[in-house]
Protein backbone atom coordinates (compact mmCIF):
# COMPACT_ATOMS: atom_id res chain seq x y z
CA UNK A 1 40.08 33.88 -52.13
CA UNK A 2 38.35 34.95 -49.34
CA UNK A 3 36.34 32.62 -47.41
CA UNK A 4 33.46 32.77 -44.14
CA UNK A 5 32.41 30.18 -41.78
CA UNK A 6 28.85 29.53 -40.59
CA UNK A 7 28.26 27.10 -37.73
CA UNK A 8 24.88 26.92 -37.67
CA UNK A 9 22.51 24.72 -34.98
CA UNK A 10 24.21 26.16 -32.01
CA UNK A 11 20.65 26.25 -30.05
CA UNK A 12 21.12 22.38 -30.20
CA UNK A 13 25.07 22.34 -28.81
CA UNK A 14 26.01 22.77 -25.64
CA UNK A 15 28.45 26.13 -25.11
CA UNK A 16 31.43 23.33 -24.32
CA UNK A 17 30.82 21.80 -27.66
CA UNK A 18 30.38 24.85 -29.82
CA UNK A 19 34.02 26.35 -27.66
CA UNK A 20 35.50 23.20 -28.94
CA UNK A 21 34.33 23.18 -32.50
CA UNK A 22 35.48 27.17 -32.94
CA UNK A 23 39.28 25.89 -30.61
CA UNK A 24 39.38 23.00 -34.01
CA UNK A 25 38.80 25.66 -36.26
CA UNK A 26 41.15 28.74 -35.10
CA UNK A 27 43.71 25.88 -35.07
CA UNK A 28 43.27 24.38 -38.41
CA UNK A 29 43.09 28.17 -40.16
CA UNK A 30 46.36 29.20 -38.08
CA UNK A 31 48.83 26.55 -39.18
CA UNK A 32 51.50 27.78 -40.72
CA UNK A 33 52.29 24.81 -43.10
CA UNK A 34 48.59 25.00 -44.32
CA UNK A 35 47.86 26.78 -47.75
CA UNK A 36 44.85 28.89 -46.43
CA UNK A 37 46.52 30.51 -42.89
CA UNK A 38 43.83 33.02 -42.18
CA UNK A 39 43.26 34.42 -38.74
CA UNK A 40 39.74 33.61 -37.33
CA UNK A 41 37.63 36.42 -36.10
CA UNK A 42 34.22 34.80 -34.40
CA UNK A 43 31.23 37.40 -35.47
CA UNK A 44 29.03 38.00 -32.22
CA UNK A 45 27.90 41.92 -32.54
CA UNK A 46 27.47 44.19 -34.89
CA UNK A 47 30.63 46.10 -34.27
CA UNK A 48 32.34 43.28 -34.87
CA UNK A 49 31.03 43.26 -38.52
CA UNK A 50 31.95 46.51 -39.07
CA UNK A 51 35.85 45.46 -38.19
CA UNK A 52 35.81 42.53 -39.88
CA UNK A 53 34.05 43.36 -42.77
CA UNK A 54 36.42 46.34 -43.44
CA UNK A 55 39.41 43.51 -43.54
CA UNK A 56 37.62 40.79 -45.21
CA UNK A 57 39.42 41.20 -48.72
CA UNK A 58 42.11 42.74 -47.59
CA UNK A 59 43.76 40.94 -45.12
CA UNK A 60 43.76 37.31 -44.73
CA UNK A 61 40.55 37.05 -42.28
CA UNK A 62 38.18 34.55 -41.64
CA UNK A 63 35.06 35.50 -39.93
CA UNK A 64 32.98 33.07 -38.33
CA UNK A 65 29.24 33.34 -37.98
CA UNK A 66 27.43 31.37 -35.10
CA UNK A 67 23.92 31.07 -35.75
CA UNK A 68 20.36 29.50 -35.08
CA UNK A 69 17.61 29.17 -38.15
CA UNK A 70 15.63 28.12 -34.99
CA UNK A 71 16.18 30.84 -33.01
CA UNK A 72 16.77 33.29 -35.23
CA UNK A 73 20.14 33.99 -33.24
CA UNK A 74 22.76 36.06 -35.30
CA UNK A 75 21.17 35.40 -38.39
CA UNK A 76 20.76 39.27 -38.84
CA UNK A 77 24.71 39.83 -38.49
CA UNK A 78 24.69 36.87 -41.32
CA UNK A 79 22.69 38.87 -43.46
CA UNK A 80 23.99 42.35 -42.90
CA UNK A 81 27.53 40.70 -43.96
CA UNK A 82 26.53 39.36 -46.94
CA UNK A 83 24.69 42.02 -48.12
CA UNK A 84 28.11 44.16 -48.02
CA UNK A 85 30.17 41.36 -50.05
């Protein structure tokens, strides 16, 4: 089944914090004894959207989305991916 992140708020976190969070994820969707085992791919342009949506069903991919309601920050890449679903 495939599956997306969003990490949403990052206008309140401080770049160390939201490194961090994304360093817990990549390692908890990499193990090898876990059932899920997808590779992380963090979404920050709109090329990258184009690559990762191509491989979303595919391949075992997990893109992660790092947004702002706020700000308005990457909620456009957001929306442009789940339009294509």
């Amino acid at each position: 089944m495939p599956v997306f992140i969003v990490i949403n708020k990052i206008d309140l976190c401080s770049k160390i914090r939201i490194q961090h969070t994304i360093a817990c994820l990549k390692y908890l969707l990499e193990q090898e004894d876990s059932s899920c085992q997808l590779l992380p791919c963090i979404i920050e342009e709109e090329k990258d959207l184009v690559k990762t949506a191509n491989m979303f069903i595919e391949k075992r991919i997990c893109p992660i989305f790092l947004i702002s309601c706020v700000t308005g920050e990457n909620i456009i890449l957001l929306k442009i991916f789940q339009d294509n679903l």
